[in-house]
N, C-alpha and C. Protein backbone atom coordinates (compact mmCIF):
# COMPACT_ATOMS: atom_id res chain seq x y z
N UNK A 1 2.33 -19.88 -41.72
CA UNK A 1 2.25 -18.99 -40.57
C UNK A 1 3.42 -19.21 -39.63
N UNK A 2 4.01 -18.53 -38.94
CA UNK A 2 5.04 -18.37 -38.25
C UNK A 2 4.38 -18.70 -36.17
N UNK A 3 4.99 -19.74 -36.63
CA UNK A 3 4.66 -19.93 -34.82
C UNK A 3 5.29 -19.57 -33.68
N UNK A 4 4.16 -18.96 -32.91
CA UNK A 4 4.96 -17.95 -31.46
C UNK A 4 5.14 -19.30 -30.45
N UNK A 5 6.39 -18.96 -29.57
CA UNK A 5 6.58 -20.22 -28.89
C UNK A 5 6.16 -19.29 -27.49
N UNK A 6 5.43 -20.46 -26.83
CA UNK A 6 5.18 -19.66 -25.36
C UNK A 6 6.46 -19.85 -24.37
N UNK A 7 7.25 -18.65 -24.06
CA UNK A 7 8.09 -18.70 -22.75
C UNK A 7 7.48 -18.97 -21.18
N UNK A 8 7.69 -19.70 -20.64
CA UNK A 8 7.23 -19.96 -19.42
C UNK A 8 8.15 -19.70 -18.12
N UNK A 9 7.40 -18.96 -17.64
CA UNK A 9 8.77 -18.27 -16.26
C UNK A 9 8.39 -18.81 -15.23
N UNK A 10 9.76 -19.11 -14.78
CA UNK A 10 9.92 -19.87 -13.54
C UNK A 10 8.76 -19.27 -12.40
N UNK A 11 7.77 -20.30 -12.37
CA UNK A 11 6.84 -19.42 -10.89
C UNK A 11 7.26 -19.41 -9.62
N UNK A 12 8.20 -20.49 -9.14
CA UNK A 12 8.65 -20.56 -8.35
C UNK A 12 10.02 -18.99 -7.80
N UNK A 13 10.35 -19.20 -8.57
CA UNK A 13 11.41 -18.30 -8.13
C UNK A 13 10.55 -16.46 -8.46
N UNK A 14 9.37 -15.97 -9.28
CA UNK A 14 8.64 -15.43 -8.99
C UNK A 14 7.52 -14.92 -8.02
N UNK A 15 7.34 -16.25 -7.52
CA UNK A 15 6.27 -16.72 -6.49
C UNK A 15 6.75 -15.68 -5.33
N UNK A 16 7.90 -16.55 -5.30
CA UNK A 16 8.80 -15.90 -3.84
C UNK A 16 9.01 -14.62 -4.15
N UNK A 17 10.05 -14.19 -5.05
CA UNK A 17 10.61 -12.88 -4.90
C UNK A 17 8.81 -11.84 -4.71
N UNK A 18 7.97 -12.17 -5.29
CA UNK A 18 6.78 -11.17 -5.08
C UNK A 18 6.30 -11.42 -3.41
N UNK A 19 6.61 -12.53 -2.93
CA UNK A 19 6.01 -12.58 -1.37
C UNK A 19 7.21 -11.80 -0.71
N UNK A 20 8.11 -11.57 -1.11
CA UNK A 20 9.42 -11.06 -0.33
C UNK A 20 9.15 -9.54 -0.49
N UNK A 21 8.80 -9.35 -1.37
CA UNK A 21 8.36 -7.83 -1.65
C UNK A 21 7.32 -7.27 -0.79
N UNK A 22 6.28 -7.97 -1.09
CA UNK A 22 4.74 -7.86 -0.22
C UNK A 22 5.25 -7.90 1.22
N UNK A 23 6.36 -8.47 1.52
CA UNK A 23 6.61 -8.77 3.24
C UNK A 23 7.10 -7.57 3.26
N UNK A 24 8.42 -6.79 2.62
CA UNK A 24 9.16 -5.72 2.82
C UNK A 24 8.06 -4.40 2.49
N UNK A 25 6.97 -4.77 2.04
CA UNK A 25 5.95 -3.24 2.35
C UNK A 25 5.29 -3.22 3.10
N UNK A 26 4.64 -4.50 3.23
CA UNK A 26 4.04 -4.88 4.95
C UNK A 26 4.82 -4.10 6.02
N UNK A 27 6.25 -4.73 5.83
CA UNK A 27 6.83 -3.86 7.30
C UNK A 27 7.13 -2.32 7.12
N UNK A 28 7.02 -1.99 5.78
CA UNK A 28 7.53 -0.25 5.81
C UNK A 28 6.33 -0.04 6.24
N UNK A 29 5.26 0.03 5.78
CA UNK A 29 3.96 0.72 6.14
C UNK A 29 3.77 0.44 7.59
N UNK A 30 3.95 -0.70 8.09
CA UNK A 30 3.89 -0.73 9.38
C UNK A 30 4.61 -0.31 10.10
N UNK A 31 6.16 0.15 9.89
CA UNK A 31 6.97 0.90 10.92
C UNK A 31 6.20 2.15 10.62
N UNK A 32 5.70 2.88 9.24
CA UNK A 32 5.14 4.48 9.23
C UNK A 32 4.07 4.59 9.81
N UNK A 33 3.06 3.79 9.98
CA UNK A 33 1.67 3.60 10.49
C UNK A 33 2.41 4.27 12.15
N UNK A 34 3.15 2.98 12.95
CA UNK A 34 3.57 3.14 14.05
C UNK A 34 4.43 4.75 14.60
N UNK A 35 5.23 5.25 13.31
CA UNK A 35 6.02 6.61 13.57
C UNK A 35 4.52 7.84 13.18
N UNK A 36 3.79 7.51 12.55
CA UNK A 36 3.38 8.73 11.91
C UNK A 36 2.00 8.62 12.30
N UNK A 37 1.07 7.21 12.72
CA UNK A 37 -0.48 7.03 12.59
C UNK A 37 -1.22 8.38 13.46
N UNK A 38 -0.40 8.48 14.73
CA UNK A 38 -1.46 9.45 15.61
C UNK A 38 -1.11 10.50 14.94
N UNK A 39 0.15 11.17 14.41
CA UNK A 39 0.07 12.31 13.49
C UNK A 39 -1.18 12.57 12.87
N UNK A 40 -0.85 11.37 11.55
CA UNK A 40 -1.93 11.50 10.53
C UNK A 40 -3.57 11.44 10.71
N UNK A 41 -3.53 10.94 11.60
CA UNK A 41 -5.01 10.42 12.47
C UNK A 41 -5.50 11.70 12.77
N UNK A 42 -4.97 12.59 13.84
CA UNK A 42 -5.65 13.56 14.51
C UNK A 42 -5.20 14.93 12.63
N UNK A 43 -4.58 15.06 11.83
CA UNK A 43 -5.06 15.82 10.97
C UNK A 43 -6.33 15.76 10.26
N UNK A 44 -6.09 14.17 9.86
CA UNK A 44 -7.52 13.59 9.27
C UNK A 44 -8.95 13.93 9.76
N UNK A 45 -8.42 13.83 11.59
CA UNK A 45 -9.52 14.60 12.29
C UNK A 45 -9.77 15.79 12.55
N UNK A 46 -8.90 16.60 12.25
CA UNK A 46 -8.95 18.00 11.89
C UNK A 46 -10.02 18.63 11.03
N UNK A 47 -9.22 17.61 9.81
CA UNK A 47 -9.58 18.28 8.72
C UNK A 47 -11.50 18.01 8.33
N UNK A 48 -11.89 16.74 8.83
CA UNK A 48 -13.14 16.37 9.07
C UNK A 48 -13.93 17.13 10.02
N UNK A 49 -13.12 17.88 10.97
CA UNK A 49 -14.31 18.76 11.75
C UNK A 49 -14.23 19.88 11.05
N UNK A 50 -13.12 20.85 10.54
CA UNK A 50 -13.53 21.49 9.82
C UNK A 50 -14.67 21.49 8.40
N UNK A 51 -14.57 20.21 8.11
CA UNK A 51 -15.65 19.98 6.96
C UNK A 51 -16.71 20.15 7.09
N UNK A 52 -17.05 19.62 8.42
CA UNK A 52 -18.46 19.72 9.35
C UNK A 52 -18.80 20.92 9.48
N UNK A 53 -18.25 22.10 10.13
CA UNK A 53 -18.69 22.86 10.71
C UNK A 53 -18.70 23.68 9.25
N UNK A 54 -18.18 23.80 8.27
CA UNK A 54 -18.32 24.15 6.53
C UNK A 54 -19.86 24.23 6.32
N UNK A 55 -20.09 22.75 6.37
CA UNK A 55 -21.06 22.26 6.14
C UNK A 55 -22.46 23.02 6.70
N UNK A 56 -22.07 23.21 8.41
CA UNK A 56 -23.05 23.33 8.77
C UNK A 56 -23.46 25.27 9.02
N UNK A 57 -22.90 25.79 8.07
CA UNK A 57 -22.60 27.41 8.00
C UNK A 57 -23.63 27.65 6.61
């Protein structure tokens, strides 16, 4: 039988580059949250009272 050798990747230098990532979406979403939240917020609430009053017809 032909034996598979296990490659083992550096966790360390994985470890990080994935926390560096997770940090750099942390802050995009959080600068868009901050530019866009009351936007998106009051459509969301829009669109939920219209559902309601759908509903209640």
């Amino acid at each position: 039988m032909n034996e598979q050798k296990c490659i083992k990747p550096n966790a360390e230098l994985s470890d990080r580059s994935v926390m560096l990532k997770m940090e750099r979406c942390a802050e995009f979403l959080a600068r868009m949250i901050e530019k866009y939240g009351r936007e998106v917020l009051a459509e969301m609430e829009a669109g939920e009272s219209e559902e309601k009053e759908n509903r209640e017809q």
